[in-house]
Protein backbone atom coordinates (compact mmCIF):
# COMPACT_ATOMS: atom_id res chain seq x y z
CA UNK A 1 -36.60 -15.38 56.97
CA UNK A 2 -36.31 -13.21 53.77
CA UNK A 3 -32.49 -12.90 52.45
CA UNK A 4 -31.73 -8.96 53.45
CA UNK A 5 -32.19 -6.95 49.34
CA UNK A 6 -29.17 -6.13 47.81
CA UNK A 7 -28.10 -2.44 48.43
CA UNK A 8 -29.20 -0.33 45.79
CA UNK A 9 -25.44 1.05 44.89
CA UNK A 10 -24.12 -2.92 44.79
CA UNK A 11 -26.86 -3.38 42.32
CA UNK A 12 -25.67 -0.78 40.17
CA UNK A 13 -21.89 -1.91 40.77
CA UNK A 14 -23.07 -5.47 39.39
CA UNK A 15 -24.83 -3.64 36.40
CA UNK A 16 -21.88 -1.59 35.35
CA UNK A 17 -19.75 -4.52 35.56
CA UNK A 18 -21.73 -6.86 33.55
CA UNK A 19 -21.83 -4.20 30.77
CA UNK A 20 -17.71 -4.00 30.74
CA UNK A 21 -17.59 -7.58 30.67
CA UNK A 22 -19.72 -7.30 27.78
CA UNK A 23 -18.21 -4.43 26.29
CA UNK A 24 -14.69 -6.21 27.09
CA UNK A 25 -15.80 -9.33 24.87
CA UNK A 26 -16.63 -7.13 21.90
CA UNK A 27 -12.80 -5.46 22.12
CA UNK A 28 -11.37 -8.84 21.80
CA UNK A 29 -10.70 -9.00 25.93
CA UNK A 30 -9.23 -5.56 26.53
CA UNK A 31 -10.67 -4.01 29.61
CA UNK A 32 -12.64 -0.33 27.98
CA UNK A 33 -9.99 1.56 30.08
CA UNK A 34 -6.98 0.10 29.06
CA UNK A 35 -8.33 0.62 25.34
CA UNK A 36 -6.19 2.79 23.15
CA UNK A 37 -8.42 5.26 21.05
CA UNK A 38 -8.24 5.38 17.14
CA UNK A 39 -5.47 7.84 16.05
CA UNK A 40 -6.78 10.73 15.41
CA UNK A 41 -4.87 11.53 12.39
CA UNK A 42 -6.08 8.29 10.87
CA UNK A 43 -3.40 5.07 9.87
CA UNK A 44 0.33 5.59 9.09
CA UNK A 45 0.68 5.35 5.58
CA UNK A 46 3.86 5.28 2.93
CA UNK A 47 4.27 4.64 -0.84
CA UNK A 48 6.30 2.09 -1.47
CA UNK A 49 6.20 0.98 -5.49
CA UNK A 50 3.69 0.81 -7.97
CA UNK A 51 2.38 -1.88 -10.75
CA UNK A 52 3.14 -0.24 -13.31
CA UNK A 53 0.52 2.61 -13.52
CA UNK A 54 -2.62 0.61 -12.42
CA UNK A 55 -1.71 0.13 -8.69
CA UNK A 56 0.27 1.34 -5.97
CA UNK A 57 2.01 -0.70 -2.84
CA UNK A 58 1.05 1.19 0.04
CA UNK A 59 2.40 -0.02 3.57
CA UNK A 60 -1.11 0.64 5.89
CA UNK A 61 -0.38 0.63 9.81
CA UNK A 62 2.98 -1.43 8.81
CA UNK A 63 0.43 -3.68 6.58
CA UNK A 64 1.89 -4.11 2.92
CA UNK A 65 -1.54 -3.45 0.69
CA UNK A 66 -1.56 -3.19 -3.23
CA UNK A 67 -4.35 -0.66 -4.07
CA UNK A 68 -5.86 -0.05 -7.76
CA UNK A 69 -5.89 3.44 -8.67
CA UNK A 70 -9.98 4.36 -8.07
CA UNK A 71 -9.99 2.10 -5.42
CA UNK A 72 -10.38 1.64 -1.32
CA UNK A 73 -8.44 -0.78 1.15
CA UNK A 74 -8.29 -0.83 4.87
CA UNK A 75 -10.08 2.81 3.99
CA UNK A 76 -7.71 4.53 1.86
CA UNK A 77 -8.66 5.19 -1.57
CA UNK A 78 -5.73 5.79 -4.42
CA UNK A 79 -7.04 8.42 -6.67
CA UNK A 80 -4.34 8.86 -8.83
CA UNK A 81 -0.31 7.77 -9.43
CA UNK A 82 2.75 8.64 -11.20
CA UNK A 83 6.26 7.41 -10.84
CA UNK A 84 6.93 8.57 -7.75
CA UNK A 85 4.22 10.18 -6.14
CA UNK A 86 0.61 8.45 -5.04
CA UNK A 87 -2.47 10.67 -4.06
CA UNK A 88 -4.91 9.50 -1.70
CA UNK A 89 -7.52 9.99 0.41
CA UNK A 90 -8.57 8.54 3.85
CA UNK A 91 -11.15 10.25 6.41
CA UNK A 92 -12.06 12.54 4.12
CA UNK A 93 -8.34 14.07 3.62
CA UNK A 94 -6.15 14.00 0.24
CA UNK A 95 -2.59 13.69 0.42
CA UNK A 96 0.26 13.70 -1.41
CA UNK A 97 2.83 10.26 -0.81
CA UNK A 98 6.28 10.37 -2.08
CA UNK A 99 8.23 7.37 -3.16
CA UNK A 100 10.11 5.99 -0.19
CA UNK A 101 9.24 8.82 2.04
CA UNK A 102 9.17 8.14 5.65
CA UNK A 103 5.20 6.75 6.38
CA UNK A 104 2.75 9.54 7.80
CA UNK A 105 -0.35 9.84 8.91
CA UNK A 106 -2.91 11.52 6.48
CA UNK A 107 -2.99 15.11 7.94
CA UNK A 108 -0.10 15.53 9.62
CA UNK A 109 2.11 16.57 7.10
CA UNK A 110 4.73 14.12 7.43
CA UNK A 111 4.61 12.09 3.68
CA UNK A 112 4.38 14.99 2.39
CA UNK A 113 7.79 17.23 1.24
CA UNK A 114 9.71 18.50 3.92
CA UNK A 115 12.79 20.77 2.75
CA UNK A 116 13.65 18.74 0.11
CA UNK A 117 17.45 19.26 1.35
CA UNK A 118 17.59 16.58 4.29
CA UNK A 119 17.75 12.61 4.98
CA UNK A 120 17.51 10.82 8.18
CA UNK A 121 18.19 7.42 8.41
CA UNK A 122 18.08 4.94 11.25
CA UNK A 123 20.67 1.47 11.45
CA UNK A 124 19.18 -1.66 10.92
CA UNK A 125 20.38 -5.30 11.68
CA UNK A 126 24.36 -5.05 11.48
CA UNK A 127 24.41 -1.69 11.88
CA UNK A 128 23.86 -0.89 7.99
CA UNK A 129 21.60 1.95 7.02
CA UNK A 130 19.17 0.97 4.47
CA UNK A 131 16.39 2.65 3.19
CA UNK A 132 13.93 2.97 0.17
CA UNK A 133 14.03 5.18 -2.31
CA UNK A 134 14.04 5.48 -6.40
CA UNK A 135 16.46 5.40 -9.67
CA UNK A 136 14.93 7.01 -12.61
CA UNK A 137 11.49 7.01 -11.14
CA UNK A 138 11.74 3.11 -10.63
CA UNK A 139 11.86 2.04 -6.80
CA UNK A 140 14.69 -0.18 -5.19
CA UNK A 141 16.58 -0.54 -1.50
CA UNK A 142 19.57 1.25 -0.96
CA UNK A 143 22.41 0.41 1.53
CA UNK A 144 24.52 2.97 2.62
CA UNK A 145 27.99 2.26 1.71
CA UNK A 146 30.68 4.88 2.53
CA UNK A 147 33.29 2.95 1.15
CA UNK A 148 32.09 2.77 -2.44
CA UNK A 149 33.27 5.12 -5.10
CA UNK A 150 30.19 5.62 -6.65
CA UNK A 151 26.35 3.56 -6.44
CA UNK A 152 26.59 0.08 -7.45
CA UNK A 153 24.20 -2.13 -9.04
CA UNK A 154 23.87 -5.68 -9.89
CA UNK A 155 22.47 -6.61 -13.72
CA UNK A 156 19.61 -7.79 -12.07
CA UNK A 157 18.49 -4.93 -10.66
CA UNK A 158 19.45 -2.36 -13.32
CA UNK A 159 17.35 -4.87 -15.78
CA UNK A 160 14.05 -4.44 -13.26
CA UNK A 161 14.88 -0.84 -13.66
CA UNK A 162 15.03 -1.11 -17.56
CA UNK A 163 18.31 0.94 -17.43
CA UNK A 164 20.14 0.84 -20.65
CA UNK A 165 23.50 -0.15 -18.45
CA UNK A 166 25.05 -1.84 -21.98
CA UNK A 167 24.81 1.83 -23.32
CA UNK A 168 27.87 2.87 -20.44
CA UNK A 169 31.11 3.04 -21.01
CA UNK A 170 32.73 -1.02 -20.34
CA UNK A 171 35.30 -0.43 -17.38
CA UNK A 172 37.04 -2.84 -14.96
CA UNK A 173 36.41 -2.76 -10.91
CA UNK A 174 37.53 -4.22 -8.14
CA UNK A 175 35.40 -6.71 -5.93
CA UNK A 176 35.63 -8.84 -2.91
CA UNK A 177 35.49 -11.62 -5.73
CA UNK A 178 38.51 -9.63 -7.53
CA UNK A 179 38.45 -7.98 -10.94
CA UNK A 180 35.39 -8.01 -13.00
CA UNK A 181 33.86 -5.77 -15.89
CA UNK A 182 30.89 -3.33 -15.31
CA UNK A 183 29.45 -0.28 -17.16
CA UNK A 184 29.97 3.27 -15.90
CA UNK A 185 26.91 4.96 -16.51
CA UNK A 186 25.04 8.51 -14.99
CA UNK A 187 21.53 8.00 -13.31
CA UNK A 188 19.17 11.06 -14.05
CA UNK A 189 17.48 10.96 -10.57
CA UNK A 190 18.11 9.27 -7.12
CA UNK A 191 15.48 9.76 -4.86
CA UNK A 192 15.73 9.29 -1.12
CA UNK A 193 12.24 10.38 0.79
CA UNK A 194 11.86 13.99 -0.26
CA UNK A 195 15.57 14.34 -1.59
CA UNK A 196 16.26 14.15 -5.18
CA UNK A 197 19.97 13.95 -6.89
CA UNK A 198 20.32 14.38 -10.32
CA UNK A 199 22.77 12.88 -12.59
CA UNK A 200 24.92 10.43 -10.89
CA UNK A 201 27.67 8.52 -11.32
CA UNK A 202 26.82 4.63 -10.92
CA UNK A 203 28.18 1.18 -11.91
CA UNK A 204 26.25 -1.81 -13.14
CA UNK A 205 28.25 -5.12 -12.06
CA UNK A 206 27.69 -9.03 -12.65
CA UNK A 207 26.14 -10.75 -10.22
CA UNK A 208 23.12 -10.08 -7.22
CA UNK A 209 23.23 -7.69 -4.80
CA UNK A 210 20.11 -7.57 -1.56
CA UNK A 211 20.72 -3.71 -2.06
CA UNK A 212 22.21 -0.94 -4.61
CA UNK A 213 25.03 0.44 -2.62
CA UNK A 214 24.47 4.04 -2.15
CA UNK A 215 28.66 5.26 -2.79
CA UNK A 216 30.32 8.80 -2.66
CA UNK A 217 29.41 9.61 -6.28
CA UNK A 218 25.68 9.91 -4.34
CA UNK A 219 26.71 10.98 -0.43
CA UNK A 220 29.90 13.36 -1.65
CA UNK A 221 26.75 15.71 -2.18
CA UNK A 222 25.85 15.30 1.33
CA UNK A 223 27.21 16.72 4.62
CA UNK A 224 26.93 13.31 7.05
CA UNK A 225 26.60 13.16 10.82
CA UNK A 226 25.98 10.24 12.38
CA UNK A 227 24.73 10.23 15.67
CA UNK A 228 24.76 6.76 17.62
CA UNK A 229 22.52 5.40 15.69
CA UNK A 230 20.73 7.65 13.40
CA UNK A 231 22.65 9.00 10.23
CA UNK A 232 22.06 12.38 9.07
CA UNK A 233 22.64 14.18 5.34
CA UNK A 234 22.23 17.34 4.63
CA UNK A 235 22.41 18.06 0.89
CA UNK A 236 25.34 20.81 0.26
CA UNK A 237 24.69 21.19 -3.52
């Protein structure tokens, strides 16, 4: 006797399902309705430094890319950059990116300037607050450090930043490794995100530092809340 034929609708059922598996294969084994679509807005992008003024580190969907200006990766093209600012362009879009700004996707407005007059910064490992940002147009980290007078920086780092630190007046300061000499001098920008300071106080010290500590002679301009775990300024003047 002749096996009864498979029901129509089971047939169909066994169709559909060997085109998912199929389908599933192709997406790297993610079942087509647990599949996330493409953001519509395009990948999260942020400038974070440049190569001198051929090339620009841009972090791409958290992926650290350096792009030549005229260029395409991961389908953002550079079209032009200055010190601290990098114009792109990625579905068809052309944006803006600030130095150190918090990352955005193209079209959504949020690498580009907000009021200019605000920074919001989350805590890292230990509690610090870090973030990037600029001195004199040149990029560096910053650590937040409420009990510093004023920004300090390590030779190092002021050399990388070709600030003429030898130029500042020679003073004496106090470290957790005691007494040493440094060189008072005045930054003509700091640049968090959006936020730009202008002539500030800072001190170049011996030594490394991971981070220029970002003092009062910086936050004093700055109204801080701190809220759990997300700090707050608001610049005052």
């Amino acid at each position: 006797m002749q096996p009864a034929a498979r029901p129509k609708t089971q047939h169909n059922r066994v169709r559909a399902l060997g085109w998912a598996l199929g389908l599933t294969a192709l997406l790297g084994g993610q079942c087509p309705s647990q599949a996330q679509p493409a953001p519509s807005g395009g990948p999260v992008i942020s400038f974070n430094g440049s190569l001198g003024s051929k090339a620009a580190l841009l972090l791409i969907d958290g992926e650290a890319k350096t792009v030549p200006v005229g260029e395409s990766v991961k389908g953002v093209r550079l079209l032009s950059l200055s010190e601290d600012r990098a114009v792109i362009e990625s579905g068809g879009r052309r944006q803006t990116l600030v130095l150190g700004a918090s990352p955005g996707r193209v079209g959504d407005g949020a690498a580009a300037s907000n009021s200019g007059r605000q920074i919001v910064l989350s805590s890292g490992p230990g509690g610090h607050f870090v973030t990037l940002g600029s001195i004199n147009g040149k990029s560096t980290q910053f650590m937040v450090d409420t009990g510093a007078t004023v920004i300090s920086i390590s030779q190092i780092e002021a050399e990388r930043m070709s600030l003429k630190y030898l130029e500042g007046r020679r003073i004496l300061t106090q470290t957790a490794n005691g007494v040493v000499p440094a060189h008072l001098v005045s930054l003509n920008s700091v640049r968090i995100a959006d936020v730009e300071v202008r002539n500030v106080e800072a001190i170049v010290t011996p030594g490394q530092m991971n981070y220029v500590l970002l003092g009062n002679s910086f936050l004093s301009r700055f109204q801080m809340k701190r809220d759990n775990e997300v700090l707050t300024l608001d610049l005052r003047y």
